[in-house]
Protein backbone atom coordinates (compact mmCIF):
# COMPACT_ATOMS: atom_id res chain seq x y z
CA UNK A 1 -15.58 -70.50 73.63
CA UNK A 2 -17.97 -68.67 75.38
CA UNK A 3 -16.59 -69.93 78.84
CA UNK A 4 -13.06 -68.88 77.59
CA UNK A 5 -13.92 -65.80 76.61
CA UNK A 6 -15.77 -65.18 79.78
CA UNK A 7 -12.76 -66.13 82.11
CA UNK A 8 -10.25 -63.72 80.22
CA UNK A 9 -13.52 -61.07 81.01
CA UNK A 10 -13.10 -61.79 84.64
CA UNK A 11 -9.58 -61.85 84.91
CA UNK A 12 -8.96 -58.32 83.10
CA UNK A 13 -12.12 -56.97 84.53
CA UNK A 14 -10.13 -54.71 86.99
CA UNK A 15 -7.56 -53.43 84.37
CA UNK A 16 -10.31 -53.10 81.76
CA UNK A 17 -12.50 -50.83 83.70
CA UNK A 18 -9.76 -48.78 84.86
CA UNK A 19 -8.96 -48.08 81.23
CA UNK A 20 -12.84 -47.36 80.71
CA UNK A 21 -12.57 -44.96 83.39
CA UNK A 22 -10.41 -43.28 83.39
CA UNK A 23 -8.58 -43.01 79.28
CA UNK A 24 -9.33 -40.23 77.26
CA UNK A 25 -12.23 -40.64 74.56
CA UNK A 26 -10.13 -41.23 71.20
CA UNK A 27 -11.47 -43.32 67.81
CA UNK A 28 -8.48 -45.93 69.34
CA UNK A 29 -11.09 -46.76 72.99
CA UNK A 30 -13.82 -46.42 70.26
CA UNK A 31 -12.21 -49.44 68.59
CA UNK A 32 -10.93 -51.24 71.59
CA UNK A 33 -14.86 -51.60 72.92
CA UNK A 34 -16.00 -52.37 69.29
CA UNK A 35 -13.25 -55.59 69.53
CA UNK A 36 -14.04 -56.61 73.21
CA UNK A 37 -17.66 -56.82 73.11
CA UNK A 38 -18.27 -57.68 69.75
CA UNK A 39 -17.78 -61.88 70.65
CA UNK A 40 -20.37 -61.34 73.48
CA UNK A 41 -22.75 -60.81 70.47
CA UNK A 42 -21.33 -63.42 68.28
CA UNK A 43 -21.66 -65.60 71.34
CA UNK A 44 -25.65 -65.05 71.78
CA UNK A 45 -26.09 -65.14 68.08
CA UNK A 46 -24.79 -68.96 67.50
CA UNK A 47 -26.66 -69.37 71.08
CA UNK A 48 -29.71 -68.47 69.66
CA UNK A 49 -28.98 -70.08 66.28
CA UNK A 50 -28.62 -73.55 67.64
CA UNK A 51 -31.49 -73.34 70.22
CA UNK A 52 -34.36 -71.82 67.62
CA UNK A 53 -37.54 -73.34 68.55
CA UNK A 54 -38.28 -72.36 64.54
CA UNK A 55 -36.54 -74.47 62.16
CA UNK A 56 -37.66 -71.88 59.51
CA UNK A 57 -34.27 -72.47 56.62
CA UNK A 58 -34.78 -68.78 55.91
CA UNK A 59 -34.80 -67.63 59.76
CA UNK A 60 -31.77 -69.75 60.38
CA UNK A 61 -29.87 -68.57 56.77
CA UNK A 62 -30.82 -65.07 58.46
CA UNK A 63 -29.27 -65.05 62.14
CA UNK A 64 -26.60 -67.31 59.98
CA UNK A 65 -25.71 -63.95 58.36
CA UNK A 66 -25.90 -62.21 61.18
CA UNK A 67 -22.91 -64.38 62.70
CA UNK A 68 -20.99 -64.08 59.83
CA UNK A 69 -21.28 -60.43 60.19
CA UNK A 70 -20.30 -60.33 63.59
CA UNK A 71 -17.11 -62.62 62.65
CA UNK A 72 -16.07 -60.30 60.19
CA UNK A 73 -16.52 -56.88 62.36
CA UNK A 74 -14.32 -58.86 64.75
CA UNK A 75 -11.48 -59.68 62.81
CA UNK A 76 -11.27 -56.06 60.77
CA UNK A 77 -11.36 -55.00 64.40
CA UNK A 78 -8.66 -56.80 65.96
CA UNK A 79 -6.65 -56.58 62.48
CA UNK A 80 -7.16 -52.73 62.50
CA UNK A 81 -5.55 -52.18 66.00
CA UNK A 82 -2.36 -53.67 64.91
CA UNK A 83 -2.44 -52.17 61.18
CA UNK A 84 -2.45 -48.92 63.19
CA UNK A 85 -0.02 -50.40 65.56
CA UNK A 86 2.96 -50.97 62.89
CA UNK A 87 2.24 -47.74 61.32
CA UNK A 88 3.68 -46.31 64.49
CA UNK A 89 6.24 -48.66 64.50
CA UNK A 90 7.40 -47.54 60.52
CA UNK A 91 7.26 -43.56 62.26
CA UNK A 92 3.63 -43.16 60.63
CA UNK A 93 5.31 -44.09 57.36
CA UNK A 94 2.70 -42.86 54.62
CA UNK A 95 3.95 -45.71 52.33
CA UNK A 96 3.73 -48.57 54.38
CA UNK A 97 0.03 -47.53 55.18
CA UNK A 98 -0.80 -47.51 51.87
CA UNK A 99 0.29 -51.37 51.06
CA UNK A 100 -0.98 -52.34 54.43
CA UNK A 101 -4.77 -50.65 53.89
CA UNK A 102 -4.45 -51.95 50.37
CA UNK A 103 -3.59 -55.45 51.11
CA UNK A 104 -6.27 -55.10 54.09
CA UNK A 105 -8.97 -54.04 51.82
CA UNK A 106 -8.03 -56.76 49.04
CA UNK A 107 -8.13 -59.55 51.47
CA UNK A 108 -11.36 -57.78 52.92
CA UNK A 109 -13.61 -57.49 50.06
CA UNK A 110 -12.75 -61.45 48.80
CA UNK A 111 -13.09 -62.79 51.81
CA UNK A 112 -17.05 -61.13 52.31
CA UNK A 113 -17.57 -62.54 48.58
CA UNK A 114 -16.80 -65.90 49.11
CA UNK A 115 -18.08 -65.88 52.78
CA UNK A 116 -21.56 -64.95 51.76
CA UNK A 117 -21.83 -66.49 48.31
CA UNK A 118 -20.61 -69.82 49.76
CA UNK A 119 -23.12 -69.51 53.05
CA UNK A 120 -25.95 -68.56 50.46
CA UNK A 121 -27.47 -71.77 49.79
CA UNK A 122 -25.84 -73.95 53.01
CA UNK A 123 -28.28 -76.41 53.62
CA UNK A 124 -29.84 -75.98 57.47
CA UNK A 125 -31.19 -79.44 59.12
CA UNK A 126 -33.49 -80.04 61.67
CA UNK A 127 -31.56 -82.34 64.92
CA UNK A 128 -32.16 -85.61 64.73
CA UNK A 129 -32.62 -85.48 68.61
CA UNK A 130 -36.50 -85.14 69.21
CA UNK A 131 -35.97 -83.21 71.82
CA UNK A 132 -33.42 -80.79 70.56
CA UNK A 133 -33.86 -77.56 68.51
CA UNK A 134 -32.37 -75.34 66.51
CA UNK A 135 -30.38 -74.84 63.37
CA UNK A 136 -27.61 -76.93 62.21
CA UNK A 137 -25.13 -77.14 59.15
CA UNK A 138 -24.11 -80.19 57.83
CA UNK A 139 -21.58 -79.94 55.18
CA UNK A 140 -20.47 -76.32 53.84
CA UNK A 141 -18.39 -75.07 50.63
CA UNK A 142 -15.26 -76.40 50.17
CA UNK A 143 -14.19 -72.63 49.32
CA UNK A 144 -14.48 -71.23 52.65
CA UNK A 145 -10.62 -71.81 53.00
CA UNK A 146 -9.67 -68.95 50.68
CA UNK A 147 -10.05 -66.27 53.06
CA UNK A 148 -7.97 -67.72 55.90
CA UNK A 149 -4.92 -68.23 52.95
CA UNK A 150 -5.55 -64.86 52.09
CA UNK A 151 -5.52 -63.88 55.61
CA UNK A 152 -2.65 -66.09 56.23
CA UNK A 153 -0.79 -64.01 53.53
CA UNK A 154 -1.80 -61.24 54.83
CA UNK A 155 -0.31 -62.18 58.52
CA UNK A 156 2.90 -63.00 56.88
CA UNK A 157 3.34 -59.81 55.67
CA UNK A 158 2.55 -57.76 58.12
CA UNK A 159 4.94 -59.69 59.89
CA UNK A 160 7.51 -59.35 57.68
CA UNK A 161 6.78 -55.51 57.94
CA UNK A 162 7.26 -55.62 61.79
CA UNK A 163 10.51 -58.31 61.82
CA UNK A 164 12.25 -55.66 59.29
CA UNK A 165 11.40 -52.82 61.49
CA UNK A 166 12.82 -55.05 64.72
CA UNK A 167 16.34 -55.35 63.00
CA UNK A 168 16.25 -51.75 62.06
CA UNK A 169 15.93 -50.01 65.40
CA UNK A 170 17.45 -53.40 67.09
CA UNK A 171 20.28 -50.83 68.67
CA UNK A 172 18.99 -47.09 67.67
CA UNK A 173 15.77 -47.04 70.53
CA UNK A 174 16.08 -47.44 73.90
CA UNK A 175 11.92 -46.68 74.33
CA UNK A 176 10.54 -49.52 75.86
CA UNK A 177 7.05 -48.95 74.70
CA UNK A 178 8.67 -49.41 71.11
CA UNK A 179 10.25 -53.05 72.49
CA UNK A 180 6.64 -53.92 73.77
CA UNK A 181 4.61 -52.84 70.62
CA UNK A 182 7.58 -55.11 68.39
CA UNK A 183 7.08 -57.84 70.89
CA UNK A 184 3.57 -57.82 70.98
CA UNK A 185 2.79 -57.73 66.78
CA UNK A 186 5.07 -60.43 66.55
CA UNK A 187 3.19 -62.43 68.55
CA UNK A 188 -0.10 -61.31 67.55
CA UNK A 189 0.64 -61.95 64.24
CA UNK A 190 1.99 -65.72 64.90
CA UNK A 191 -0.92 -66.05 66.34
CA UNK A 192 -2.50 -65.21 63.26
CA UNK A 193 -0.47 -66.95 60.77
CA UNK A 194 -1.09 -70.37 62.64
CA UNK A 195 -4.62 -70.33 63.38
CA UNK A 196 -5.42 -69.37 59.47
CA UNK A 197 -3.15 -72.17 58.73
CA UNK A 198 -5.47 -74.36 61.35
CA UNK A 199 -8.55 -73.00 59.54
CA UNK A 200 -7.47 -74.13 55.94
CA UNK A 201 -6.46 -77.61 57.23
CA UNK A 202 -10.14 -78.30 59.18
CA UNK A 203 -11.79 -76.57 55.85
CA UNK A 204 -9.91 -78.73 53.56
CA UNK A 205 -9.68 -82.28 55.65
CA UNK A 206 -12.24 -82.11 58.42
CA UNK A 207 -15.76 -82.11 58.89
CA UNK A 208 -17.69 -78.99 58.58
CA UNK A 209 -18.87 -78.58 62.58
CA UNK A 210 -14.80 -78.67 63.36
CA UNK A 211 -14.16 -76.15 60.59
CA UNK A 212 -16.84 -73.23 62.01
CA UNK A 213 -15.45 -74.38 65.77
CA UNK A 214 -12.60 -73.41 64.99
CA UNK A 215 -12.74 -70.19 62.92
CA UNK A 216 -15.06 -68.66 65.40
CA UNK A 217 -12.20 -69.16 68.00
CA UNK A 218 -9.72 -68.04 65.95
CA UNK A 219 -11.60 -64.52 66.05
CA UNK A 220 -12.65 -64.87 69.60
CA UNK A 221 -8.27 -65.41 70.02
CA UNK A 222 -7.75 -62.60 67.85
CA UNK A 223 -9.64 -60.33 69.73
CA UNK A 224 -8.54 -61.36 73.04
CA UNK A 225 -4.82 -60.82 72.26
CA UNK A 226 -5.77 -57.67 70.64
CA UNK A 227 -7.69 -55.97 73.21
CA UNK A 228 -5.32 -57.54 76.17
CA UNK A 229 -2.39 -56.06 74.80
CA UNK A 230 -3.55 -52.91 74.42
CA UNK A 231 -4.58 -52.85 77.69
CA UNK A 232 -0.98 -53.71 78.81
CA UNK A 233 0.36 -51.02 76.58
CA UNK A 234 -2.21 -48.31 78.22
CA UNK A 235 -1.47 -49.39 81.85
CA UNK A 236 2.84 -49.45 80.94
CA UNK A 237 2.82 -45.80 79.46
CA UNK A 238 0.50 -44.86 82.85
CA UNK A 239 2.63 -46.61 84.76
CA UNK A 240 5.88 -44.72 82.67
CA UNK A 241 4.61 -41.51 83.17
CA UNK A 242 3.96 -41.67 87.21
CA UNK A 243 7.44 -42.73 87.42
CA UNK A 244 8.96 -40.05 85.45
CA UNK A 245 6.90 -37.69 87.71
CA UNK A 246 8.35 -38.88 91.02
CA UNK A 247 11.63 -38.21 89.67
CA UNK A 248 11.23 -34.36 88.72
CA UNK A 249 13.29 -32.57 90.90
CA UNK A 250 11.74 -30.74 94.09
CA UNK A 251 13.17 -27.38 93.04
CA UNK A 252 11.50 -27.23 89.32
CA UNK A 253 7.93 -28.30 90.98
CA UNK A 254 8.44 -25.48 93.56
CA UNK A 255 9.52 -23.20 90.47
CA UNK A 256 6.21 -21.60 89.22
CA UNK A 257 6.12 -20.79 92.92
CA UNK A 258 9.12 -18.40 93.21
CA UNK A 259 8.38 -16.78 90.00
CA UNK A 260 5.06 -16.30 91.38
C-alpha cells in the first residue's frame, strides 16, 4: 500500500504542487492536505507497529490506537470533500445537508464505538520468527463489519442523492464542471459502496490479517480518488478560465484605456 500510494505521489507530484502553489488558502486546500498526507502517517504508524523492538501489549494496543485514529481522520476526510461536493451539486440545498451531516455523524459516532471497544482487548502476539519483531494481531472481533455496512449504507445514499440530481439537470446545464463533479461522485461513491462490501466479506469469512489489509486500502483508495479528483477539478476550472480570457474581445480589454 505504501508503494501504491507512493507511485500515485509521484505521478501527481507536478499537478499537486502547482495547486499548493499557487490556489488560494480556503478551509477546502486545508482539507485537501489533511486527506493527502494523512496515509503517509498511517503508513509509518503500522511501519512502526510491526517492527517494535518492544513487544510491550500496552505499547502495541497504544500505536494500535493511534492507527485507528489515523484511519478514521482519513475516511471523514475523503467522505467530507464529497459531502461538500453534492451539496453544490443540490444548489447548496440546506435540506439535503442536513440528512447528509446527519447520516454522516450517525454512521460516525457507531463506527468509533465499535472500532475502539472491539480493538480494546485484541490480543497482540509476539512473531514466531526469532528474528522478527514487532506487534501482531491474530484474530479480531467479529463486529468490526458494522461500520463498513453502515458505511456501505451510507455510500448508497449519497449516491442515490447524486444519481437523482444527474436525471434532474440531465438537459437544463450545459456547465461542464457540473458534468465532471456528477461524474466524479458517482464514481467515488462506487468506489465506496464496493470496497465496504469487500470489507464485510474479509470481516465475516476471512482471516483477520486479510480483513485490516484490506480496510486500510480501502482508505488509502478513498483518499486517493478524493484528493486526485479534486485536483482535476482545480486544474479544469484554471484551465476554463484562461480560455474564456483569450476570447474577450480586443476592444473591451483596450476599454478602461479610452475612458482613461
Amino acid at each position: 500500500m505504501a508503494t501504491f500510494w507512493t507511485y500515485d505521489y509521484a505521478c501527481s507530484i507536478h499537478e499537486e504542487w502547482t495547486f499548493l502553489l499557487r490556489s488560494r488558502w480556503t478551509k477546502v486546500k486545508g482539507l485537501y492536505i489533511v486527506t493527502r498526507y494523512t496515509p503517509f502517517l498511517l503508513f509509518a504508524s503500522h511501519l512502526y507497529l510491526n517492527f517494535i523492538p518492544d513487544e510491550d501489549p500496552n505499547k502495541c494496543q497504544m500505536i494500535n490506537n493511534i492507527c485507528s485514529c489515523f484511519s478514521l481522520i482519513s475516511v471523514i476526510c475523503s467522505e467530507s470533500f464529497f459531502i461538500i461536493r453534492t451539496y453544490a451539486l443540490w444548489n447548496h440545498n440546506k435540506i439535503v445537508l442536513a440528512i447528509m451531516l446527519f447520516s454522516f455523524l450517525a454512521v460516525l459516532i457507531a463506527s468509533v464505538g465499535i472500532v475502539f471497544a472491539t480493538t480494546a482487548n485484541a490480543p497482540f502476539e509476539i512473531s514466531a520468527i526469532p528474528s522478527i519483531t514487532g506487534c501482531y494481531q491474530t484474530s479480531g472481533s467479529d463486529e468490526l463489519f458494522v461500520p463498513f455496512v453502515l458505511l456501505f449504507a451510507l455510500e448508497l445514499g449519497l449516491i442515490c442523492l447524486t444519481l437523482i440530481r444527474a436525471i434532474q439537470s440531465w438537459r437544463g446545464t450545459n456547465n461542464p464542471l457540473s458534468t465532471v463533479l456528477l461524474k466524479h461522485n458517482i464514481f467515488y461513491y462506487a468506489c465506496g459502496v464496493f470496497w465496504s462490501m469487500v470489507n464485510v466479506f474479509t470481516s465475516l469469512f476471512l482471516h483477520y490479517a486479510y480483513n485490516s489489509l484490506f480496510q486500510d486500502f480501502q482508505f488509502v483508495i478513498l483518499a486517493i480518488l478524493a484528493t486526485r479528483m479534486h485536483l482535476y477539478l482545480w486544474h479544469a476550472d484554471r484551465h476554463l478560465r484562461s480560455d474564456a480570457l483569450m476570447f474577450i474581445p480586443m476592444s473591451d480589454m483596450s476599454s478602461p484605456s479610452h475612458t482613461a
